[in-house]
N, C-alpha and C. Protein backbone atom coordinates (compact mmCIF):
# COMPACT_ATOMS: atom_id res chain seq x y z
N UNK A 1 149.18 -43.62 37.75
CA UNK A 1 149.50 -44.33 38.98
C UNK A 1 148.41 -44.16 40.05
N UNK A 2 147.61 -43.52 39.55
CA UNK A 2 146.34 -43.03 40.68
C UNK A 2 145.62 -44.62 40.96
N UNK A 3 144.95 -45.47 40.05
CA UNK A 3 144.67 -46.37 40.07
C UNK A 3 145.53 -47.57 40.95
N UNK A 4 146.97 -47.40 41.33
CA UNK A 4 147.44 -48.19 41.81
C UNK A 4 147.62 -47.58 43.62
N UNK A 5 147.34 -46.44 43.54
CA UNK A 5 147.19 -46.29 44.82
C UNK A 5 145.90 -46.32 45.64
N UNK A 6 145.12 -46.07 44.81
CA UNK A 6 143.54 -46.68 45.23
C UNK A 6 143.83 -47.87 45.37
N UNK A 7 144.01 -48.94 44.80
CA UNK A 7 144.21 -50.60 44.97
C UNK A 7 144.96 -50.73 45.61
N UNK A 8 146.51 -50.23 46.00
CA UNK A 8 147.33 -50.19 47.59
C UNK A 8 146.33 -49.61 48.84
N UNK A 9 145.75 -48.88 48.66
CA UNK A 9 144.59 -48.24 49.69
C UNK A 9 143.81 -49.23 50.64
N UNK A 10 143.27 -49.55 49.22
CA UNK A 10 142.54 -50.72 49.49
C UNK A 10 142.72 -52.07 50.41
N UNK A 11 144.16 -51.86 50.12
CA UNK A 11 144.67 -53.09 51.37
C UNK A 11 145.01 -52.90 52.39
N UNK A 12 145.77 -51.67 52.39
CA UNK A 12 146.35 -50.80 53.44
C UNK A 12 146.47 -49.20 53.89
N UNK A 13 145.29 -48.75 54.68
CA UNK A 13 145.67 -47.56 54.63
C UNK A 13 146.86 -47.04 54.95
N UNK A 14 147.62 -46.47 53.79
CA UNK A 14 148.91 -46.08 53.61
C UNK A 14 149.25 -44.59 54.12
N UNK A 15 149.97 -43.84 54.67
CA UNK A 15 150.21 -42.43 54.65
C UNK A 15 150.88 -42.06 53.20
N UNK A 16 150.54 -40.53 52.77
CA UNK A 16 151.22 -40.67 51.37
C UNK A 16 152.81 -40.28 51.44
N UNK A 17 153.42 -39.99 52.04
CA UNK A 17 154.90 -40.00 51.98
C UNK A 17 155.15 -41.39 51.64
N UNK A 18 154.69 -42.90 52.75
CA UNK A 18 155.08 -43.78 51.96
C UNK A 18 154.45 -44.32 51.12
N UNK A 19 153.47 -43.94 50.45
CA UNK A 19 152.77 -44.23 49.11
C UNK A 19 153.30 -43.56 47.75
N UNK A 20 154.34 -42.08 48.23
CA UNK A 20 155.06 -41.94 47.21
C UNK A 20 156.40 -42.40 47.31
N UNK A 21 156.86 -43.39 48.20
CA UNK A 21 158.28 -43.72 48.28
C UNK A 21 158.03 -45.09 47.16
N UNK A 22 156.62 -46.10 47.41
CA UNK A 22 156.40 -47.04 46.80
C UNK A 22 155.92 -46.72 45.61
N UNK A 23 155.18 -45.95 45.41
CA UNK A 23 155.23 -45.70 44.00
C UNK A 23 156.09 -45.31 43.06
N UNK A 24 157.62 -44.91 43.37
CA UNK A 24 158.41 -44.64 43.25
C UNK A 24 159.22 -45.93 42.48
N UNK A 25 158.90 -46.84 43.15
CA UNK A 25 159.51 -48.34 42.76
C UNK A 25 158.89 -48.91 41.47
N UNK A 26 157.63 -48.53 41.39
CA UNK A 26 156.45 -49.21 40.59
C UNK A 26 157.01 -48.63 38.81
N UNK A 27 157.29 -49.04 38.05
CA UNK A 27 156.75 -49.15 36.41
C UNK A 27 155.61 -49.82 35.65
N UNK A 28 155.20 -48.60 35.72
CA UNK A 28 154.04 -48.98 34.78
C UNK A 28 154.46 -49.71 32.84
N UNK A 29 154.15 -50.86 32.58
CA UNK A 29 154.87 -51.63 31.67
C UNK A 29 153.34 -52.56 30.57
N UNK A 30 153.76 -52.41 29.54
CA UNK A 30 152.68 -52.83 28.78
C UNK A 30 153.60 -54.33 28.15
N UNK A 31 152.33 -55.58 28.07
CA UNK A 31 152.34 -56.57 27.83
C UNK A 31 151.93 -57.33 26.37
N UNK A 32 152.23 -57.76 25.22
CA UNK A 32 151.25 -57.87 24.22
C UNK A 32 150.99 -59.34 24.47
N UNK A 33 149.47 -59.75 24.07
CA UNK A 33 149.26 -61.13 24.49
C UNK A 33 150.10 -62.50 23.88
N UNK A 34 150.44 -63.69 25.35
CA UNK A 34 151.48 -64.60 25.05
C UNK A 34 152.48 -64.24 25.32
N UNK A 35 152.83 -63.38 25.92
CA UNK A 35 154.30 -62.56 26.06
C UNK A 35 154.45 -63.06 27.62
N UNK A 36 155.91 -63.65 27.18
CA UNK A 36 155.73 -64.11 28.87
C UNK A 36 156.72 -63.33 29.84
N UNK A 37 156.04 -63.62 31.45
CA UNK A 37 156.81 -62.53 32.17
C UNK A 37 157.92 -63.37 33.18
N UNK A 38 157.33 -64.29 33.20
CA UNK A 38 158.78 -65.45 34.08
C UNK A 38 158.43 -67.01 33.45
N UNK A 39 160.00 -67.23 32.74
CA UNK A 39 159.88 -68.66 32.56
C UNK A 39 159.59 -69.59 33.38
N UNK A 40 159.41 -70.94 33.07
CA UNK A 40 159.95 -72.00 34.26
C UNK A 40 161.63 -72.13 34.29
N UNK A 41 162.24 -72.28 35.84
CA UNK A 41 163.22 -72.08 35.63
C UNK A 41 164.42 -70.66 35.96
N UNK A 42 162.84 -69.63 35.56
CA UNK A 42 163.73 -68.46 35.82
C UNK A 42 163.62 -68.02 37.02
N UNK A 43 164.56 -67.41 37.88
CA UNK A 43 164.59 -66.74 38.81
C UNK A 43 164.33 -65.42 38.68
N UNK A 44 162.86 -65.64 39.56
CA UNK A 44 162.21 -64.05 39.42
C UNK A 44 163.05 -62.59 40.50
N UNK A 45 162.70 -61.55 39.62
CA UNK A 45 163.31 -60.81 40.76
C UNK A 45 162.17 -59.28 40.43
N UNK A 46 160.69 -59.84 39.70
CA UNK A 46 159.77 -58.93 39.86
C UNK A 46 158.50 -59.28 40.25
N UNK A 47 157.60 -58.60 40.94
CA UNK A 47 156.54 -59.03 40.74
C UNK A 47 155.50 -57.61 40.24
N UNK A 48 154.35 -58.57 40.22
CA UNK A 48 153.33 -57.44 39.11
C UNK A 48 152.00 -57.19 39.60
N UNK A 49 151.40 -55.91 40.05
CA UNK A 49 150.03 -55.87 39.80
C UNK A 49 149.08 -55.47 38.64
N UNK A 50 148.21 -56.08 38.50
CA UNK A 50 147.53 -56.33 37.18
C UNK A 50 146.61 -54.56 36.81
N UNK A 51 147.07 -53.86 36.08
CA UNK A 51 146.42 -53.05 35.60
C UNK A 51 144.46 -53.29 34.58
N UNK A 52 145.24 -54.14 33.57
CA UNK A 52 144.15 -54.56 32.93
C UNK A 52 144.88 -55.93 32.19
N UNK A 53 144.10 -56.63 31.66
CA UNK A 53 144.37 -57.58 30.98
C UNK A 53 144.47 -59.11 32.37
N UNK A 54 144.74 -60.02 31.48
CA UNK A 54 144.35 -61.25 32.19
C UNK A 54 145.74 -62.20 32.08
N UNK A 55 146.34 -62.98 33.27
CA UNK A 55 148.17 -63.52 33.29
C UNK A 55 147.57 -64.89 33.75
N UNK A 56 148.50 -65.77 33.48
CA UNK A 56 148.12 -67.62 33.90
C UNK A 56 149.44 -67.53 34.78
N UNK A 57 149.43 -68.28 35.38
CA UNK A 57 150.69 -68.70 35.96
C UNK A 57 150.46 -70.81 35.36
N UNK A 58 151.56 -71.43 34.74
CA UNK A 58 151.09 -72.63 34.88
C UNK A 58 152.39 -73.70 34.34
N UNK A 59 152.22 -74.94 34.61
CA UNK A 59 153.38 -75.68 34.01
C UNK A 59 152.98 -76.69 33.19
N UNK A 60 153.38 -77.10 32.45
CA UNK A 60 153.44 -78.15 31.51
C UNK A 60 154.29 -79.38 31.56
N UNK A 61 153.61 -80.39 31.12
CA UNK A 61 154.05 -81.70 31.59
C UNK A 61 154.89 -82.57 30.56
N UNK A 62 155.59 -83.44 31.07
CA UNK A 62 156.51 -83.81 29.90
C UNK A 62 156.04 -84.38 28.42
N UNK A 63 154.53 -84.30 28.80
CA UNK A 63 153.57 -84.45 27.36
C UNK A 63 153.16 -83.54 26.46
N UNK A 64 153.96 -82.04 27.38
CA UNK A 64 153.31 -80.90 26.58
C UNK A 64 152.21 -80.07 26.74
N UNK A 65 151.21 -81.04 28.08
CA UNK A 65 149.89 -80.14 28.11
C UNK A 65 150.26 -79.30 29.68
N UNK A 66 149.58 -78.47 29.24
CA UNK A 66 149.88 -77.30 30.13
C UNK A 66 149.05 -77.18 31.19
N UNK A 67 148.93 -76.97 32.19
CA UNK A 67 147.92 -76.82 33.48
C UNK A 67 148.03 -75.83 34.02
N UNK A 68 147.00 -75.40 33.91
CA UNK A 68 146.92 -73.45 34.71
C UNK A 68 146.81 -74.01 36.07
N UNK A 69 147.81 -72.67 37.00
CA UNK A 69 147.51 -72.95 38.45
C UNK A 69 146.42 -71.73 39.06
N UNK A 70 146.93 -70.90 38.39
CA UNK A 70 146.32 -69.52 38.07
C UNK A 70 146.07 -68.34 37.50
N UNK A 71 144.77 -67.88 37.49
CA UNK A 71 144.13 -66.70 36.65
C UNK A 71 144.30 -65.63 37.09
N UNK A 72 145.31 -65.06 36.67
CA UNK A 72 145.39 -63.40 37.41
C UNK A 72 144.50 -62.29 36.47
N UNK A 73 142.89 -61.75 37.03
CA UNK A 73 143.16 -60.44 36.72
C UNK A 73 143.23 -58.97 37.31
N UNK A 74 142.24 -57.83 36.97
CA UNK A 74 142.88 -56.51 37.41
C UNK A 74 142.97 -56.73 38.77
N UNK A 75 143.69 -55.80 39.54
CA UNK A 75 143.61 -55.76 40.25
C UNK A 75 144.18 -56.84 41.76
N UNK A 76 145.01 -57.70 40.92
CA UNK A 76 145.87 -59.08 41.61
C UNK A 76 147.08 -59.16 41.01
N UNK A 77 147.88 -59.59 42.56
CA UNK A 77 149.16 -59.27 42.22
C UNK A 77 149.96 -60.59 41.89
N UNK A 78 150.41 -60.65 41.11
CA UNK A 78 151.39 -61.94 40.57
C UNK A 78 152.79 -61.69 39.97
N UNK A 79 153.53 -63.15 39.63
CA UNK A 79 154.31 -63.38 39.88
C UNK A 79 155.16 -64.42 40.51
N UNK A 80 156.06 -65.25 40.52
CA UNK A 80 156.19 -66.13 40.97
C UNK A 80 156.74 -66.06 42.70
N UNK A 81 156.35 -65.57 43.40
CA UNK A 81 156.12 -65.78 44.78
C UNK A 81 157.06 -66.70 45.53
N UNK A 82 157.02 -68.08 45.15
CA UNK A 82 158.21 -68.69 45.66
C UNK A 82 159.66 -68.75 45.43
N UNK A 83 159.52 -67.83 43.86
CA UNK A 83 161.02 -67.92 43.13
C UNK A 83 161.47 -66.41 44.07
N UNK A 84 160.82 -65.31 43.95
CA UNK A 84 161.05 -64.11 44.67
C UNK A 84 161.97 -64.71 46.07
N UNK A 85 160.62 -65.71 46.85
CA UNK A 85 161.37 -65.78 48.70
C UNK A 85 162.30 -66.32 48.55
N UNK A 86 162.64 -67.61 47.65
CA UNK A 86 163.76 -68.73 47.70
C UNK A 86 164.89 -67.92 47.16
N UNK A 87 164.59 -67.06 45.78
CA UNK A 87 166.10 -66.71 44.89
C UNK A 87 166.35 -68.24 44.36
N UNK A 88 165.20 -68.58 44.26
CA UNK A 88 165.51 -70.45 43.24
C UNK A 88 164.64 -70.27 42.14
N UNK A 89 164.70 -71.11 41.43
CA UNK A 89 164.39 -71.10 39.61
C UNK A 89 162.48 -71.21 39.76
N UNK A 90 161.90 -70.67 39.20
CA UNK A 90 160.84 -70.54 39.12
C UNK A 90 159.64 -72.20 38.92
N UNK A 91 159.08 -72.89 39.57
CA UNK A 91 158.14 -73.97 39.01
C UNK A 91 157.57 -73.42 38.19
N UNK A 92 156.79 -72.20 38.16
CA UNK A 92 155.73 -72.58 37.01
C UNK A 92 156.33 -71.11 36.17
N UNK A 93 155.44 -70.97 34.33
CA UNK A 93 156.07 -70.18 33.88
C UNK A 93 154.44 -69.26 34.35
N UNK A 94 154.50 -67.90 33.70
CA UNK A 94 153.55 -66.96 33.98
C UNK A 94 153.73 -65.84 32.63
N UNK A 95 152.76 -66.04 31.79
CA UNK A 95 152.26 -65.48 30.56
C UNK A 95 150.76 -64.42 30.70
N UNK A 96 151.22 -63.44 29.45
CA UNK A 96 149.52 -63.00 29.31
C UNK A 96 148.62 -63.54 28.52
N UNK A 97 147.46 -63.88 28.68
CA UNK A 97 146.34 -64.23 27.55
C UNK A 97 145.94 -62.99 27.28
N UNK A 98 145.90 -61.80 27.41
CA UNK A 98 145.43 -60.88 26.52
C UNK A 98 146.91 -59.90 26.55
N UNK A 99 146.21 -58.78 25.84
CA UNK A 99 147.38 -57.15 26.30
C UNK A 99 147.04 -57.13 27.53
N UNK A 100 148.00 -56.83 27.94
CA UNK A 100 147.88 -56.42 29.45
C UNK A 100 149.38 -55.30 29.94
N UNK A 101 148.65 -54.45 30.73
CA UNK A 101 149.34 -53.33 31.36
C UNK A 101 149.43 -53.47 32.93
N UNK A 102 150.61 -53.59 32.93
CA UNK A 102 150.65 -54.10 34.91
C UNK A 102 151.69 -52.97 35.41
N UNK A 103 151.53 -53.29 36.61
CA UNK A 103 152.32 -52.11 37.45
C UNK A 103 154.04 -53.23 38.11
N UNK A 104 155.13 -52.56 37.66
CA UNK A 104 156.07 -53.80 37.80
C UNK A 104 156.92 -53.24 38.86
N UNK A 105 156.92 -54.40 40.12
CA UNK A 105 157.74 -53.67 40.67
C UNK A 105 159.14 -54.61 41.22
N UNK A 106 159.96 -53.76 41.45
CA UNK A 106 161.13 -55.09 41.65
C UNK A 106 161.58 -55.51 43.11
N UNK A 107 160.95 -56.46 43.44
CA UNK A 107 161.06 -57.06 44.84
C UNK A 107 161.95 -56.88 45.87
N UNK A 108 163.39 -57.30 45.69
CA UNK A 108 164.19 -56.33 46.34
C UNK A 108 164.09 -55.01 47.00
N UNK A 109 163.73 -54.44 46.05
CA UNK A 109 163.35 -53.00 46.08
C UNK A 109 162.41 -52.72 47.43
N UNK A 110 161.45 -53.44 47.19
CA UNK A 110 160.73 -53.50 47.87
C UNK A 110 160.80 -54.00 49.60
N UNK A 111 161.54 -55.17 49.15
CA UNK A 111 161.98 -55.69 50.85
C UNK A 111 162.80 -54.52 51.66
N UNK A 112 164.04 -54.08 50.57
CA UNK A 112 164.52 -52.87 51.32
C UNK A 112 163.89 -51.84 52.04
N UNK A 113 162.60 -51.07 51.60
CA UNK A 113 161.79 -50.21 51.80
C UNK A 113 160.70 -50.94 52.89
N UNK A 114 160.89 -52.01 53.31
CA UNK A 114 160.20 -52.54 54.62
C UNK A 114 160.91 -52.64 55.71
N UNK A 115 162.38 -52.56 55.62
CA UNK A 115 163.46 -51.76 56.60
C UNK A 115 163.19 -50.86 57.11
N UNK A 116 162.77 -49.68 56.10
CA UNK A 116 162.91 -48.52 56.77
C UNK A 116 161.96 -47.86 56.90
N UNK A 117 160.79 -48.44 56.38
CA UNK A 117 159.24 -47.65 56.75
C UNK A 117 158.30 -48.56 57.35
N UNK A 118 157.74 -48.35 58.01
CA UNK A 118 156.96 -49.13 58.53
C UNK A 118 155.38 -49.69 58.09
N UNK A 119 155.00 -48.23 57.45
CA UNK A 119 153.96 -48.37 56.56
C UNK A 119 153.76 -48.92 55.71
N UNK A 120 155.34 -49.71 54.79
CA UNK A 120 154.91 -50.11 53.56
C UNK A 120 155.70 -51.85 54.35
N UNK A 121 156.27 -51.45 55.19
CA UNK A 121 155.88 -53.03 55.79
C UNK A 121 154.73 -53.51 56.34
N UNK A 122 154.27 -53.05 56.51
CA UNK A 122 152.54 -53.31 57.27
C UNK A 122 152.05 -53.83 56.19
N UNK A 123 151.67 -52.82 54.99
CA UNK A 123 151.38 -53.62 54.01
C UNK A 123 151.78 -54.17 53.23
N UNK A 124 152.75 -54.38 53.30
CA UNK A 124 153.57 -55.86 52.73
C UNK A 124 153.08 -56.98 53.53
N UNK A 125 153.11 -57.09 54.98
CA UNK A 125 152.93 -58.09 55.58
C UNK A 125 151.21 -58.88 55.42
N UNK A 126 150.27 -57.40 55.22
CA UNK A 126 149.30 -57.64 54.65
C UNK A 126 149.30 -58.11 53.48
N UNK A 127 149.81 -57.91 52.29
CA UNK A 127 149.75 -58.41 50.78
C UNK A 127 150.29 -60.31 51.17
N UNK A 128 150.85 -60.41 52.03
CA UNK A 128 151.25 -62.01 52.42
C UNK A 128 150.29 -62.35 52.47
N UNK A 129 150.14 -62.07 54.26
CA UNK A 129 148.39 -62.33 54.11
C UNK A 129 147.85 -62.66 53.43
N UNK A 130 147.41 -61.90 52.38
CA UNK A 130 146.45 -61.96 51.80
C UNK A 130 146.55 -63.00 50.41
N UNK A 131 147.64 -62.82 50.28
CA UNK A 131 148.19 -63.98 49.11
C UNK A 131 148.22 -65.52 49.59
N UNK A 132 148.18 -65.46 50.85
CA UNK A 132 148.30 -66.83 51.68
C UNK A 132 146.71 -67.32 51.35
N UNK A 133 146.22 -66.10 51.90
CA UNK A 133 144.17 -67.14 52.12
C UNK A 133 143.95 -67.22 50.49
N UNK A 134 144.46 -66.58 49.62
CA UNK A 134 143.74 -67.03 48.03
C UNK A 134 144.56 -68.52 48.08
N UNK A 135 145.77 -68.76 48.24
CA UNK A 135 146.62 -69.93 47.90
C UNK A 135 145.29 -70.89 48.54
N UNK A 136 145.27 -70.63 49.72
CA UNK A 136 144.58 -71.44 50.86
C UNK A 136 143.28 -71.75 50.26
N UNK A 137 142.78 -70.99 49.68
CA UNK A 137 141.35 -70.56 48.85
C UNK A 137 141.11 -71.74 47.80
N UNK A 138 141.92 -71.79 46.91
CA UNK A 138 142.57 -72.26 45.80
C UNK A 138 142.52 -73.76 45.95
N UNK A 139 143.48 -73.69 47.15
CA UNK A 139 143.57 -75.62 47.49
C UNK A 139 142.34 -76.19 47.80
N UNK A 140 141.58 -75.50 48.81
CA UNK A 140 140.05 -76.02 49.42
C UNK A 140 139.15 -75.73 47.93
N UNK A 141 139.17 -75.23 46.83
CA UNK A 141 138.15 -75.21 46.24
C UNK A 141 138.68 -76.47 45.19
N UNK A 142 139.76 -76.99 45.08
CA UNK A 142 139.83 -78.03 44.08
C UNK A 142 139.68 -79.12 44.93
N UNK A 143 140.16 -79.25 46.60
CA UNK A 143 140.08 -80.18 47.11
C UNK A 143 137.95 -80.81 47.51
N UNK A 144 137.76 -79.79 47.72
CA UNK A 144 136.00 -79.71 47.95
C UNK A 144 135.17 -79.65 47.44
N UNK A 145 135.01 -78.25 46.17
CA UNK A 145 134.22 -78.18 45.54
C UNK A 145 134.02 -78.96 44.02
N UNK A 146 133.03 -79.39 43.71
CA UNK A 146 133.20 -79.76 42.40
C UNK A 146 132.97 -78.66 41.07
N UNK A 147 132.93 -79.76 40.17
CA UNK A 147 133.52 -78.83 39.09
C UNK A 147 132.18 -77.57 38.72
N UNK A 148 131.09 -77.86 38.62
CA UNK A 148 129.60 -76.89 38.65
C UNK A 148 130.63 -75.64 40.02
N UNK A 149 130.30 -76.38 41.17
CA UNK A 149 130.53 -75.18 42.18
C UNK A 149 132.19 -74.19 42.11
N UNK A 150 133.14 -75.13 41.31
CA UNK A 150 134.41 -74.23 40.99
C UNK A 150 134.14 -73.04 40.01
N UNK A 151 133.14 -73.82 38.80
CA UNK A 151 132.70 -72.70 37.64
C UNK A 151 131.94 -71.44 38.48
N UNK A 152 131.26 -71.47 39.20
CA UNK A 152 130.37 -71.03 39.46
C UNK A 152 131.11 -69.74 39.99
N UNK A 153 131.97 -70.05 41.12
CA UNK A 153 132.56 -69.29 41.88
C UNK A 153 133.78 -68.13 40.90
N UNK A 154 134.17 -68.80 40.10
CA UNK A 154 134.75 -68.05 39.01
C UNK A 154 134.26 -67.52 38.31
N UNK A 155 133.30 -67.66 37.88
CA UNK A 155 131.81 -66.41 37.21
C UNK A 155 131.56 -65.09 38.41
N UNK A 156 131.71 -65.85 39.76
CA UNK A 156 131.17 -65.04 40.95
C UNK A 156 132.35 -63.64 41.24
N UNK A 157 133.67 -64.05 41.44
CA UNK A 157 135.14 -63.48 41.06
C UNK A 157 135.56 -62.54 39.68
N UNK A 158 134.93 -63.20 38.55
CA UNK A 158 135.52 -62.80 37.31
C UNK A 158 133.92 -62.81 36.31
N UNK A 159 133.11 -62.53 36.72
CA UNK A 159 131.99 -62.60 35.83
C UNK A 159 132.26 -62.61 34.16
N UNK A 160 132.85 -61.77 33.68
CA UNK A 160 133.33 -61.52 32.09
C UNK A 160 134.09 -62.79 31.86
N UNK A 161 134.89 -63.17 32.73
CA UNK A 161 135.79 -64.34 32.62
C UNK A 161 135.74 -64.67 30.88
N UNK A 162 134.54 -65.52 30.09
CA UNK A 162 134.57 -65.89 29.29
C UNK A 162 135.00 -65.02 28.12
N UNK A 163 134.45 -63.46 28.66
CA UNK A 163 134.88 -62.82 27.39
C UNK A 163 136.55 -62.47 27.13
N UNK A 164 137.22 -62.80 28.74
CA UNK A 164 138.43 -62.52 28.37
C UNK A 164 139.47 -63.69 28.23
N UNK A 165 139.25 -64.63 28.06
CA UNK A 165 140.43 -65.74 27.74
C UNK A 165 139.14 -66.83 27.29
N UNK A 166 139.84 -67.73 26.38
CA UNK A 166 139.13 -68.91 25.66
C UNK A 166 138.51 -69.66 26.82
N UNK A 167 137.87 -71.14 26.63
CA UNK A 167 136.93 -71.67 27.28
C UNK A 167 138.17 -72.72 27.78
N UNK A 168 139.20 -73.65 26.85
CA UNK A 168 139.85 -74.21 27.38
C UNK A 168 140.66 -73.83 28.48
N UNK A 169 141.30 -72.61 28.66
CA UNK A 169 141.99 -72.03 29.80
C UNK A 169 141.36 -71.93 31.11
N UNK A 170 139.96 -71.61 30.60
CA UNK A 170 139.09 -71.57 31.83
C UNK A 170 138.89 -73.23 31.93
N UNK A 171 138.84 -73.97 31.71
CA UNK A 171 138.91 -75.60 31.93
C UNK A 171 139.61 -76.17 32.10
N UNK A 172 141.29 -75.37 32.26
CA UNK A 172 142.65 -75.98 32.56
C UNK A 172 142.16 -75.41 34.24
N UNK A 173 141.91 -74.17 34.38
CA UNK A 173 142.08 -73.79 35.68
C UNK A 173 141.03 -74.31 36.46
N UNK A 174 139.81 -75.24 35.92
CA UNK A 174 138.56 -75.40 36.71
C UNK A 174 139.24 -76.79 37.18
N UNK A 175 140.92 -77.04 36.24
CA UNK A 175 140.93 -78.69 36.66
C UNK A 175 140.01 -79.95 35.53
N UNK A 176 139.62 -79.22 34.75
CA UNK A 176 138.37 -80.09 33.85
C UNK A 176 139.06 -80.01 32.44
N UNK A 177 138.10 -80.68 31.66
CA UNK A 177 138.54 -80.87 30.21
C UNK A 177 137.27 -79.59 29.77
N UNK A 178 137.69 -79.72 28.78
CA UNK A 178 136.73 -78.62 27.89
C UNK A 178 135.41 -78.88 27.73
N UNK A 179 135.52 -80.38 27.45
CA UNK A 179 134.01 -80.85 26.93
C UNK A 179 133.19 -81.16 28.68
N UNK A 180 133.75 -81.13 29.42
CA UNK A 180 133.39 -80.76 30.85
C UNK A 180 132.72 -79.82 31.00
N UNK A 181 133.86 -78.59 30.86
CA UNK A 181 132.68 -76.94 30.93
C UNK A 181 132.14 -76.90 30.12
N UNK A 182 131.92 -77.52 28.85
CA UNK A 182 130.54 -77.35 27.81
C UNK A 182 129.34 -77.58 28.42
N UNK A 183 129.32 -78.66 28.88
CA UNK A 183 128.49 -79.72 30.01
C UNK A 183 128.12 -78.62 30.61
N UNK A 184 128.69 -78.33 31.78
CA UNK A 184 128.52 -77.19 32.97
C UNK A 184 127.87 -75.84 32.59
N UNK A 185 128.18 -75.48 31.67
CA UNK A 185 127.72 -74.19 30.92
C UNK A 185 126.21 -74.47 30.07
N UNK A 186 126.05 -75.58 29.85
CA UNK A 186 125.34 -75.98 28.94
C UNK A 186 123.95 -76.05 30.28
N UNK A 187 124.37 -77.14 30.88
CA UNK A 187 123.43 -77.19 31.86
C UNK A 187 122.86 -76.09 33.12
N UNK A 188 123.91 -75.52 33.44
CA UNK A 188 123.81 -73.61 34.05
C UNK A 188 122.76 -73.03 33.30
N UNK A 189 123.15 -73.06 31.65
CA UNK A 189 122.17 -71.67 31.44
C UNK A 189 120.93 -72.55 30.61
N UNK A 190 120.16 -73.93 30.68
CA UNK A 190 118.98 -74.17 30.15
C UNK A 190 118.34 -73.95 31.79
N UNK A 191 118.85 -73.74 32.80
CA UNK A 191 117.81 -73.31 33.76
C UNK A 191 117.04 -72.06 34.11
């Protein structure tokens, strides 16, 4: 759990009384890849920070093809976010592409413990935050950037990227077809 309090740290300098009240909440939980952690549909009542391994969040269309909304890895917290605030059925489902070991914690849990400490509401209110400007992040880079400058920035974020999930996944989430990032990749590295 040392690793997860360095990465709570990181967002919020925490005092450790309430860094052991929250860690307290946290299970550490292993994933085998494809294993999914919220359907579409389901009403979430956990969310997860990413130990190791790599999570999609995404939905599929009444044709079957699937569209990543997002690439979670170490060190990012996911989960379905709107199913948590609403207590309504989940839009998208959220799977692993590899093994993955996350830190699970159960939301509730959590809201309660922002009652009564202040510290781990602070950084809660921070983890919003901060989940807000990636959302925010997210929209302006599909709305602005094109597809070269989306790849790019995801190499910049996730450098290994390729070694850890296939090329199509990374081309669901760039918004592109496959034979797109061939293109992009192709033309990137003859320079």
């Amino acid at each position: 759990m040392q690793k997860l309090k360095e990465f709570l740290n990181s967002i919020k300098d925490v005092p450790q009384k309430s860094m052991d009240t929250l860690i307290n909440i946290a299970v550490e939980k292993t994933y085998k890849k494809n294993e999914v952690i919220t359907e579409i549909g389901e009403i979430s009542k956990n969310f997860y920070i990413i130990k190791s391994g790599v999570i999609r969040s995404f939905y599929t269309d009444e044709k079957g093809k699937q569209y990543i909304r997002t690439l979670f890895t170490i060190n990012k917290a996911t989960g379905s976010l709107g199913s948590l605030l609403t207590k309504k059925p989940s839009k998208l489902a959220y799977d692993c592409l590899s093994d993955c070991v996350v830190y699970k914690f159960n939301f509730e849990e959590l809201k309660k413990l922002t009652k009564t400490d202040i510290s781990i509401a602070n950084l809660y209110s921070t983890m919003m935050e901060y989940l807000f400007l990636l959302m925010e992040s997210r929209i302006y880079d599909l709305s602005v950037l094109n597809a070269t400058e989306r790849y790019l920035k995801l190499k910049t974020e996730t450098p290994d990227i390729e070694n850890l999930v296939p090329q199509y996944h990374i081309a669901s989430y760039l918004n592109i077809s496959a034979v797109q990032l061939s293109r992009i990749r192709k033309e990137i590295f003859s320079k």
